[in-house]
N, C-alpha and C. Protein backbone atom coordinates (compact mmCIF):
# COMPACT_ATOMS: atom_id res chain seq x y z
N UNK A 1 -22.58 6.06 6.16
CA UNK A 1 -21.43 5.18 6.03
C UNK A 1 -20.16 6.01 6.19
N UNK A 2 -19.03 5.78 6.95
CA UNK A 2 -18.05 6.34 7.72
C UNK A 2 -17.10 5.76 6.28
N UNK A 3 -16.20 7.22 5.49
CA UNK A 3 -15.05 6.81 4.85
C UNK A 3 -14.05 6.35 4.83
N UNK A 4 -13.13 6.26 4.89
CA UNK A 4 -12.04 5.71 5.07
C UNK A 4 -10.81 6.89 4.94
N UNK A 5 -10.44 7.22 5.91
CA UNK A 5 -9.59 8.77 5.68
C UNK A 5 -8.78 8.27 4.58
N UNK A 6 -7.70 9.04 4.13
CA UNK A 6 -6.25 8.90 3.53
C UNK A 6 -5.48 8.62 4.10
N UNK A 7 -4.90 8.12 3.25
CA UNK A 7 -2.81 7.62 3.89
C UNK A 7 -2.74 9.41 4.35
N UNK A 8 -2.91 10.37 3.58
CA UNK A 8 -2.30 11.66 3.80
C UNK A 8 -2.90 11.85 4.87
N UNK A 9 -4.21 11.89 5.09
CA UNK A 9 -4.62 12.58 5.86
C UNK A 9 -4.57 11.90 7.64
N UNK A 10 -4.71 10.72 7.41
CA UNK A 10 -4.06 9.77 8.76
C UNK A 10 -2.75 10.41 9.00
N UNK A 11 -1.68 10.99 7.99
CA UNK A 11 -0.13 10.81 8.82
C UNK A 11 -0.10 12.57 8.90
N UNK A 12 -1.35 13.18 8.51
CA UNK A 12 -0.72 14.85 7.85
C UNK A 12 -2.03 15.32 9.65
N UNK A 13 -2.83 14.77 9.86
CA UNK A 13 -3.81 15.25 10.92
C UNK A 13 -3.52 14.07 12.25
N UNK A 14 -3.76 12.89 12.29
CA UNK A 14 -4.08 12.09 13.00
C UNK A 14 -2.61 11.96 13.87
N UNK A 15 -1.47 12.03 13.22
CA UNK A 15 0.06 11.56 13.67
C UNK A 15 0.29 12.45 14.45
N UNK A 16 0.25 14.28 14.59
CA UNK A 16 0.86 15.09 14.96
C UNK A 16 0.54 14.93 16.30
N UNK A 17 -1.44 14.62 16.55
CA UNK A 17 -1.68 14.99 17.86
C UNK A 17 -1.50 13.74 18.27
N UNK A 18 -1.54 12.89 18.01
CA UNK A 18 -0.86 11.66 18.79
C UNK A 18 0.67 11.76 19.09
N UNK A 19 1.34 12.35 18.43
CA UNK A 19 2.23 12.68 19.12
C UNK A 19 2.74 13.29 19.64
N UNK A 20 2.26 14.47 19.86
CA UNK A 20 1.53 15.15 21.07
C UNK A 20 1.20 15.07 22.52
N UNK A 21 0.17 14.31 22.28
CA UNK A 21 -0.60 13.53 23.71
C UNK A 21 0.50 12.81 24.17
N UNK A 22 1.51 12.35 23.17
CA UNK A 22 2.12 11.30 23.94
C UNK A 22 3.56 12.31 25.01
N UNK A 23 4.06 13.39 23.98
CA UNK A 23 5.11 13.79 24.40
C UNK A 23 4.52 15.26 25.80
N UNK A 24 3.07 15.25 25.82
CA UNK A 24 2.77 15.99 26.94
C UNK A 24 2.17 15.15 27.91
N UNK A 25 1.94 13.44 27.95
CA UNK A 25 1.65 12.97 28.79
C UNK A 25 2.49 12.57 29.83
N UNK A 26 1.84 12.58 31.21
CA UNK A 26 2.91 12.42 31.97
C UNK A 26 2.67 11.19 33.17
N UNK A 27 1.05 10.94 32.75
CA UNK A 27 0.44 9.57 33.88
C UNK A 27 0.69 8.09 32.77
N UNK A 28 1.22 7.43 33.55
CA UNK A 28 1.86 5.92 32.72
C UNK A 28 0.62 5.58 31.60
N UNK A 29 -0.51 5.56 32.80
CA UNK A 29 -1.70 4.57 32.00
C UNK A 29 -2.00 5.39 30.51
N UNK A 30 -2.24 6.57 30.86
CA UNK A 30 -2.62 7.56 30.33
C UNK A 30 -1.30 7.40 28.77
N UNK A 31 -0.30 7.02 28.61
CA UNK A 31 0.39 7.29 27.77
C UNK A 31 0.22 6.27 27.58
N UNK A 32 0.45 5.01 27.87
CA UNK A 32 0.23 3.71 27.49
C UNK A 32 -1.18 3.58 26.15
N UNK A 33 -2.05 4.28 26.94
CA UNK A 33 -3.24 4.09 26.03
C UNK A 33 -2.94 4.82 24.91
N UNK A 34 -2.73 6.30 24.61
CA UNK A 34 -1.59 6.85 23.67
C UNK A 34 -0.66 6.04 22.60
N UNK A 35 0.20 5.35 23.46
CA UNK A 35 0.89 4.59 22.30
C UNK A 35 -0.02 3.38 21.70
N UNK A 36 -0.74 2.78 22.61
CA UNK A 36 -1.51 1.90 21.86
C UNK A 36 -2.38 2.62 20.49
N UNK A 37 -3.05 3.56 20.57
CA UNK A 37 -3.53 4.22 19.42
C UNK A 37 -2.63 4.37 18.23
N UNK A 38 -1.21 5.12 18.56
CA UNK A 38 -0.12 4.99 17.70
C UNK A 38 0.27 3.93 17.48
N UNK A 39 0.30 2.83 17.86
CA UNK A 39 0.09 1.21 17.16
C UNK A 39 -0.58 1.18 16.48
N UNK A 40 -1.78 1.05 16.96
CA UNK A 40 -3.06 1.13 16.04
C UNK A 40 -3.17 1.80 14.51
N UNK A 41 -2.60 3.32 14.38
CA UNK A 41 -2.03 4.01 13.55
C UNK A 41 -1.06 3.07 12.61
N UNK A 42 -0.10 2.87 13.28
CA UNK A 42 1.16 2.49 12.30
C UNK A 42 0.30 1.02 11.86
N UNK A 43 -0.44 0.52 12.14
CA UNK A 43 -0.93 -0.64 11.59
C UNK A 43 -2.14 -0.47 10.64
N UNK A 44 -2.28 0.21 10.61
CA UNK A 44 -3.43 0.76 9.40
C UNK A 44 -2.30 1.17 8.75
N UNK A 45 -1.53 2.38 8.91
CA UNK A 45 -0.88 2.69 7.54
C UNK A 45 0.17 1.82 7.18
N UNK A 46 0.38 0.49 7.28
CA UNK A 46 1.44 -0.45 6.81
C UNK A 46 0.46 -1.31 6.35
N UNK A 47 -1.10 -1.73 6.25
CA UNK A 47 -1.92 -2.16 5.52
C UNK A 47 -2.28 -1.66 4.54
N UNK A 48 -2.16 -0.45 4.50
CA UNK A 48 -2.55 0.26 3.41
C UNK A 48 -1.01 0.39 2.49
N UNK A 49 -0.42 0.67 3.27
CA UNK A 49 0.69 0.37 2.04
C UNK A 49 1.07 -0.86 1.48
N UNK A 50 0.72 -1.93 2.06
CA UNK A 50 1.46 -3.09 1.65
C UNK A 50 -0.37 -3.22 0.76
N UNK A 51 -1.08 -2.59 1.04
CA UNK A 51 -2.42 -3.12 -0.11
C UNK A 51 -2.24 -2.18 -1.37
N UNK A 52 -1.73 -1.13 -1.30
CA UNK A 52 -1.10 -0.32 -2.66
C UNK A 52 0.18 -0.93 -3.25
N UNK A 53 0.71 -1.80 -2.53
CA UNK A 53 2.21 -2.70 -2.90
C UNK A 53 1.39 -3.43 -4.05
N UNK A 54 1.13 -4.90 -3.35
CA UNK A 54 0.20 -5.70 -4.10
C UNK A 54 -0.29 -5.34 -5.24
N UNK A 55 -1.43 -4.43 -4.85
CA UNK A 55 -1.75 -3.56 -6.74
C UNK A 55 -1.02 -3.41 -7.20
N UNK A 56 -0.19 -2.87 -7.16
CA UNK A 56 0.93 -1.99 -8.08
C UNK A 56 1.65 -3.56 -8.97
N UNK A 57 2.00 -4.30 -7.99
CA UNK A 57 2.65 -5.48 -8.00
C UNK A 57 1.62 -6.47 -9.20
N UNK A 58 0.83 -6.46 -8.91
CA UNK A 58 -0.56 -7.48 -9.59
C UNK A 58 -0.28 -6.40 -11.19
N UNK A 59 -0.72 -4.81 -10.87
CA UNK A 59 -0.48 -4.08 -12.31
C UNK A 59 0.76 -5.06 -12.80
N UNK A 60 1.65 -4.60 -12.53
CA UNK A 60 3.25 -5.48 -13.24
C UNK A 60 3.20 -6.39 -13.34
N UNK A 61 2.86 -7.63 -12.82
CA UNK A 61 3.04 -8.85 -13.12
C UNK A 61 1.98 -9.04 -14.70
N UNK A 62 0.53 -8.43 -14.25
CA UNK A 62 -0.43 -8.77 -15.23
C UNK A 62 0.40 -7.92 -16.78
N UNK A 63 1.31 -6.84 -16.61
CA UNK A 63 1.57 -5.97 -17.98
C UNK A 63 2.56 -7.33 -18.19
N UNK A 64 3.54 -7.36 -17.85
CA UNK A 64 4.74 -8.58 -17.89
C UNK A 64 4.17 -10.14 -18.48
N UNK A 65 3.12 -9.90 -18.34
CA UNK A 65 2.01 -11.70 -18.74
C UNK A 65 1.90 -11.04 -19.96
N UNK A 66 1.18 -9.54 -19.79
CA UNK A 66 1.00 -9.43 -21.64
C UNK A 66 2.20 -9.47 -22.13
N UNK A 67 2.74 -8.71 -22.39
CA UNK A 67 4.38 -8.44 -22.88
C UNK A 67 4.86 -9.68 -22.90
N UNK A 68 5.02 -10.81 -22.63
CA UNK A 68 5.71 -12.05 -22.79
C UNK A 68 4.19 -12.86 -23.97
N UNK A 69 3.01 -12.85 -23.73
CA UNK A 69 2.32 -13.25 -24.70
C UNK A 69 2.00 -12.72 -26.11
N UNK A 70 2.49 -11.11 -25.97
CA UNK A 70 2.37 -10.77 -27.06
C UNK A 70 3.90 -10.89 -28.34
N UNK A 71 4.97 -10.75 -27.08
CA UNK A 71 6.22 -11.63 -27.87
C UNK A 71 5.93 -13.16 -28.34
N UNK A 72 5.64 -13.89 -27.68
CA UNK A 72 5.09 -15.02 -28.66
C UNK A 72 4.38 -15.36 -29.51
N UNK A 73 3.09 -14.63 -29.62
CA UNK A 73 2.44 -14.21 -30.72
C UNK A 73 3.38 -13.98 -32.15
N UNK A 74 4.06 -12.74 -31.54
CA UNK A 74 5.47 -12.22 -32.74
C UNK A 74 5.88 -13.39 -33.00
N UNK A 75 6.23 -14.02 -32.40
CA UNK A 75 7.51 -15.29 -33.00
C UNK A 75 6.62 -16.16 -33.17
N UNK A 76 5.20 -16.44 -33.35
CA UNK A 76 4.49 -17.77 -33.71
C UNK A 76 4.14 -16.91 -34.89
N UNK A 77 3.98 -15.67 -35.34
CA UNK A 77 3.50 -15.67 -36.51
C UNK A 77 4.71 -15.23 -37.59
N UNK A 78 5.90 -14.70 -36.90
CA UNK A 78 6.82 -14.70 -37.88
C UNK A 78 7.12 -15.89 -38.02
N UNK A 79 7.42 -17.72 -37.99
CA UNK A 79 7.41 -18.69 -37.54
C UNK A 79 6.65 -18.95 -38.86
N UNK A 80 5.44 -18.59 -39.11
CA UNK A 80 4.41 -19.39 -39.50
C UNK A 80 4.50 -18.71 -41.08
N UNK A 81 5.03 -17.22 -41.05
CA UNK A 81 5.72 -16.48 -42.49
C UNK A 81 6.03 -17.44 -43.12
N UNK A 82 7.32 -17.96 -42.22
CA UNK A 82 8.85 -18.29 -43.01
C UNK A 82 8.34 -19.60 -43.62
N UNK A 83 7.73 -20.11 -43.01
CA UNK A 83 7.22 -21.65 -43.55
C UNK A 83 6.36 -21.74 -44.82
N UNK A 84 5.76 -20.09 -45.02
CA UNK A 84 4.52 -20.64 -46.26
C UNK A 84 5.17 -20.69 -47.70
């Protein structure tokens, strides 16, 4: 089963020689296919970031759900003090 490189390692190995190939190519087709790969590239690593967004995003929203339920808690049981 084939891994899944890194964000690092896609932009720290994979980026340089693609850009490379591109800035020593000199036949149209030949670079064309080049940038299409570097498409290809920038579209994996803007999936992957916008899928580390989301998490991060889902983390915060879900801490922010606690933090607002556990303030109500506070005020339903100080609430329920004052009354006995």
């Amino acid at each position: 089963m084939k891994t899944k490189p890194s964000l690092e390692q896609l932009m720290s190995e994979r980026w340089p020689k693609l850009k490379k190939r591109a800035q020593n190519e000199n036949n149209p087709e030949n670079l064309i296919a080049v940038l299409e790969e570097i498409d290809d590239l920038l579209f994996i690593v803007e999936m992957r970031v916008a899928a580390q967004s989301r998490r991060t995003h889902s983390r915060d929203d879900t801490d922010s759900r606690l933090v607002h339920l556990e303030s109500d808690a506070a005020t339903s049981d100080d609430s329920e003090i004052g009354s006995q």
